[in-house]
Every structure is written in C-alpha cells, then in structure tokens.
Protein backbone atom coordinates (compact mmCIF):
# COMPACT_ATOMS: atom_id res chain seq x y z
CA UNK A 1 -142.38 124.19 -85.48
CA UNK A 2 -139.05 122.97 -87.17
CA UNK A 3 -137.30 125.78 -85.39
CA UNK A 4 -138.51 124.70 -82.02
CA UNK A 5 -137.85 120.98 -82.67
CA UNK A 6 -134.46 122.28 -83.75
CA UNK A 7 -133.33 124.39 -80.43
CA UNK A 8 -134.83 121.53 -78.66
CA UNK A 9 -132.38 118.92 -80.33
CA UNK A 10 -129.75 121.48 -79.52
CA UNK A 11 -130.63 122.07 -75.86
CA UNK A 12 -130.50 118.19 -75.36
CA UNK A 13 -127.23 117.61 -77.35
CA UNK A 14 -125.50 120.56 -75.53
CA UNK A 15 -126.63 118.91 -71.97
CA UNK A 16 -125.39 115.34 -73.46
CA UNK A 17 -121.70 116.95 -74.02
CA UNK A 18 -121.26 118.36 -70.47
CA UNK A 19 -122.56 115.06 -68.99
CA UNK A 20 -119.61 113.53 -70.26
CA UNK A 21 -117.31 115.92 -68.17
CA UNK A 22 -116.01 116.23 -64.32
CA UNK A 23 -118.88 120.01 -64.54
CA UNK A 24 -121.67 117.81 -62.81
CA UNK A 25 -119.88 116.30 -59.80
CA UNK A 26 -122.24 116.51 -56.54
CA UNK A 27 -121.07 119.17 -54.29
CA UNK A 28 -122.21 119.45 -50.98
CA UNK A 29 -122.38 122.56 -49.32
CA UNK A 30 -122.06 123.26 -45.79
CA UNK A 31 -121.94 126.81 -45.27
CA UNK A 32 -122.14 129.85 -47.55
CA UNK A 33 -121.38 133.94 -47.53
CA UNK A 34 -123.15 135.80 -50.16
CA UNK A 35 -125.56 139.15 -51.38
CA UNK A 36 -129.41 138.41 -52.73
CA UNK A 37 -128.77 137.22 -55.68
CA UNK A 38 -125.13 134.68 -55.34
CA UNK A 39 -122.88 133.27 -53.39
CA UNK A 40 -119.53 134.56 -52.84
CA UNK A 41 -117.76 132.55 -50.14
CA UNK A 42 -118.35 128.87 -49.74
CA UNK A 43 -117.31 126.21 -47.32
CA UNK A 44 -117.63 122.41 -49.30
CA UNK A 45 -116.44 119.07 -50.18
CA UNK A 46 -117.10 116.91 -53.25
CA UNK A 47 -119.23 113.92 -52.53
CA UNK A 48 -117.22 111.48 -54.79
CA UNK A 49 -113.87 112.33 -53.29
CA UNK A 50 -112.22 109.77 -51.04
CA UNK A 51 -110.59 110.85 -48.63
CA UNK A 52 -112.97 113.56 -48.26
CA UNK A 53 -111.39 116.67 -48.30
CA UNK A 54 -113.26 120.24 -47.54
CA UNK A 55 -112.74 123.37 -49.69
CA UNK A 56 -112.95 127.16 -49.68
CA UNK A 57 -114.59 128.53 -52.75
CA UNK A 58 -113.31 132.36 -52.77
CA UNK A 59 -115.64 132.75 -55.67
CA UNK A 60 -115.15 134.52 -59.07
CA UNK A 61 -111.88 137.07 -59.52
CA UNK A 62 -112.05 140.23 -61.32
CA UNK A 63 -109.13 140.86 -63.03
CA UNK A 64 -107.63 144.71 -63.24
CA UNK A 65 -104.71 146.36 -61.15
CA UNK A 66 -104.33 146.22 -57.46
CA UNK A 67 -106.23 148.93 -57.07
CA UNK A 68 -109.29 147.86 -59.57
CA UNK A 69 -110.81 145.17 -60.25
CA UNK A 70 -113.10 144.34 -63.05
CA UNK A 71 -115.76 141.47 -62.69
CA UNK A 72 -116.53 140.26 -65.93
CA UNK A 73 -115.75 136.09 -65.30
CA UNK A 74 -118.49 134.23 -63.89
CA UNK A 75 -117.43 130.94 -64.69
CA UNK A 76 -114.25 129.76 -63.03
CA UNK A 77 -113.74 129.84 -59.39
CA UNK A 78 -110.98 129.73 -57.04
CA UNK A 79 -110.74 126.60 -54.96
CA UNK A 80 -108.53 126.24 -51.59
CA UNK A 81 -108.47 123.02 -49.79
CA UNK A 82 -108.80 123.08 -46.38
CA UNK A 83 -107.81 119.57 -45.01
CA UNK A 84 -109.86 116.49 -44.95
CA UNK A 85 -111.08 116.71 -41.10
CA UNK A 86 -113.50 119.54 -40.44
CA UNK A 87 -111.15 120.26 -37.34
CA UNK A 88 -108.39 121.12 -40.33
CA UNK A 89 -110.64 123.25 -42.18
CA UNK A 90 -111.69 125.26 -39.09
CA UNK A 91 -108.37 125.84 -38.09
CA UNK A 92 -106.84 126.97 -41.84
CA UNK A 93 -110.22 129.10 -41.97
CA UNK A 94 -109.47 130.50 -38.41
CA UNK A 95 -105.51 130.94 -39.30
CA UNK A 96 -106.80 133.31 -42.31
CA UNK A 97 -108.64 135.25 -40.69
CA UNK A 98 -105.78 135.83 -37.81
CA UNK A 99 -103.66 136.68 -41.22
CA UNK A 100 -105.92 139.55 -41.71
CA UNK A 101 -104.36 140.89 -38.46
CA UNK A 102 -101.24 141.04 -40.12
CA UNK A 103 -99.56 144.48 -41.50
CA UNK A 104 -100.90 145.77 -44.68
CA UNK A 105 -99.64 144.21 -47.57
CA UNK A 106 -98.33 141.22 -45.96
CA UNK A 107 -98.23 138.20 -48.35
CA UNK A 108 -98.35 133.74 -47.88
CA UNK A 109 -98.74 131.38 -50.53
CA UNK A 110 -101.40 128.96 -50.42
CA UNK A 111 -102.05 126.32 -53.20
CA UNK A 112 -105.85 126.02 -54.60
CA UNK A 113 -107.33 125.18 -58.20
CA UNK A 114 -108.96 127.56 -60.69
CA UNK A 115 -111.35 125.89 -62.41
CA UNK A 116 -114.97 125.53 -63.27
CA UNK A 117 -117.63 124.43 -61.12
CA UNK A 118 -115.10 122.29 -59.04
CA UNK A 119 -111.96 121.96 -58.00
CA UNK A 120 -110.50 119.90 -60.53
CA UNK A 121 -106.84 120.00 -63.06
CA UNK A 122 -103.68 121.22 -61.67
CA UNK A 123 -102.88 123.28 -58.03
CA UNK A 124 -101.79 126.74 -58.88
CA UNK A 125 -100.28 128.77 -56.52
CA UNK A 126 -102.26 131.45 -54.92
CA UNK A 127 -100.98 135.01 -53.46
CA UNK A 128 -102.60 136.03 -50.46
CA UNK A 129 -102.31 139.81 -49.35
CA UNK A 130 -103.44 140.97 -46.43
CA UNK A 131 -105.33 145.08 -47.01
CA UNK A 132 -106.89 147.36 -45.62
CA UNK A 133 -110.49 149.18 -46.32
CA UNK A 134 -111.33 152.17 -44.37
CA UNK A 135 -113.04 150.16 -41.57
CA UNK A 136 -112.17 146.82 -42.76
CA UNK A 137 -109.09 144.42 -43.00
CA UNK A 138 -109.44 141.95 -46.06
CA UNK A 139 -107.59 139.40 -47.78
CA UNK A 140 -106.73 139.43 -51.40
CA UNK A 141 -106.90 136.51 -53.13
CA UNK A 142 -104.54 136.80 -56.54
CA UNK A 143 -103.13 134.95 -59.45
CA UNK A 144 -101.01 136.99 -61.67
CA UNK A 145 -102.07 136.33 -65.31
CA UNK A 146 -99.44 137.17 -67.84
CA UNK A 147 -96.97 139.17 -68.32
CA UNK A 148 -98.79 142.59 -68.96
CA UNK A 149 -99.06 143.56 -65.36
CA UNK A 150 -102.67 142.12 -65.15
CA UNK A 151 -103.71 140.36 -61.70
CA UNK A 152 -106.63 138.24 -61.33
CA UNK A 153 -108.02 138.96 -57.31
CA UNK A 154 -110.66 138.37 -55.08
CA UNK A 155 -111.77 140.11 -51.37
CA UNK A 156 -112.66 138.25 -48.29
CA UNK A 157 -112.91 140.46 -45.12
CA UNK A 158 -112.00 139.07 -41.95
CA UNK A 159 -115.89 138.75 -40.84
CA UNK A 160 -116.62 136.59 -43.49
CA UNK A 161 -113.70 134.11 -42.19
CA UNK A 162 -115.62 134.48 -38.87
CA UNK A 163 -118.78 133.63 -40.07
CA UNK A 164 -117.73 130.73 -42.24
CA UNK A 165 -115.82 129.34 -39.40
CA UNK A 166 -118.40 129.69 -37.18
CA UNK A 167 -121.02 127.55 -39.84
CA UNK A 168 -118.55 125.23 -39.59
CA UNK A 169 -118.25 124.72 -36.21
CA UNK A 170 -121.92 124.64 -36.01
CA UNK A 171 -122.03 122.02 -38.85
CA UNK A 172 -119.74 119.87 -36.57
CA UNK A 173 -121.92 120.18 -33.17
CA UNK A 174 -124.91 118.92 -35.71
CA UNK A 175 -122.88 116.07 -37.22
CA UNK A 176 -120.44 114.94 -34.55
CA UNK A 177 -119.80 111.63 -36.16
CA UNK A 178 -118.06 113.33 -39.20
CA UNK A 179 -114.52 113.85 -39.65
C-alpha cells in the first residue's frame, strides 16, 4: 500500500513540474501525414499565439551520416513556420515541394525551432537538401550537430507536401473566415 501511495505522490508531483512549463500549450492541428501508430508530418498553429502563425512539424530527426540515419529521439521536433495567413503557409508548403524538383543535392536555408512539444526558444537554422530515392524525390531536413561529422535529418517526399497542402486548402474552403 505505501508503495502505491508513494508512485502515486510521484506521478502527481512529476505532472505538477511540467505544468509549470511552455510543454502543455494547446496546439491545434489542422492536417497531419503519418503510419498506424504516429504522426510524422504536421500542419499547426498554437492557440495562444497572437498573431497566429501556422507551422510545419517535420517530426523527429535521426541522427547518423547522410547516408544513415538512426531514430532513437522521440522527444524534440523540428518546427518551420509557415506565415501567419493560411494563404502563406500554402504557398511556402507548395514552394517546397516545387524545391523537390530541383537537382539532387540542391540546398536553401530555412529558419525553424527544435524543441519539445512546441515551437518554442531560439530559431536555428535549418539545411534543406533536395534527394533522390529510387522512385521518389525527397527533402532532407538537417541540423549539423557538432563537430564530429554527425547530422541530425529528417525525409519528407514531395507527395507528402502535396497532401499537406492540399488539407490545407481544404481546411480553408471549410473555414473561409480565417486568415
């Protein structure tokens, strides 16, 4: 009995010290790319931001070569903002997926957050690289860690941008009054 009473106090005092932190902001979620069992690409914005502004969640990054990629962080996500009007994010959504086009192993910089749960601290600057699979074109997403070679990287293939884009412009035919 005392050692249920006891992981019981130290569920509740472990939810207490996150409730004190940015991890429980409301996110709303408009659209979403993923497998059975998660999400990997995610179209948002934070409900206590003003101006509202809508974000791409790239989801977790392995972290390897550029070649392989281990997942083993599922934790922090990367975060790109894609303007505060939906007709902004459609367009930066649409404008990646017209990178994918581009030759292999062209490169941009974009600006996003890696954080947890939310886009919150400061902007880092992301890499993106556009690849090739056998019969796919990607983007990498990558942060270089430190100085050992080591890149942190996601993929996004040019139908997901299509599909997210396309949940967002049905999102905006639903809610024409929005931004």
């Amino acid at each position: 009995m005392k050692r249920l009473l006891a992981t019981v106090a130290l569920a509740c005092a472990t939810v207490m010290m996150f409730a004190q932190t940015n991890l429980l902001r409301p996110r709303m979620e408009i659209t979403a790319i993923g497998d059975e069992d998660s999400v990997n690409q995610e179209v948002f914005y934070m409900n206590d931001e003003s101006p509202r502004v809508y974000y791409l969640s790239v989801g977790d990054l392995g972290i390897g070569s550029n070649i392989i990629q281990v997942g083993f962080d599922p934790v922090y996500e990367l975060f790109i903002p894609l303007g505060e009007s939906l007709d902004e994010a459609i367009a930066k959504l649409e404008s990646f997926r017209d990178f994918c086009k581009e030759p292999r192993l062209s490169t941009m910089e974009v600006q996003g957050y890696f954080s947890v749960a939310n886009p919150s601290g400061d902007p880092v600057t992301i890499t993106v690289t556009a690849r090739r699979r056998i019969f796919t074109k990607i983007l990498e997403f990558s942060l270089p860690t430190s100085s050992d070679g080591l890149v942190r990287a996601t993929y996004v293939s040019r139908g997901n941008f299509r599909s997210l884009a396309g949940g967002l412009k049905f999102y905006k035919a639903l809610h024409p009054k929005e931004l």
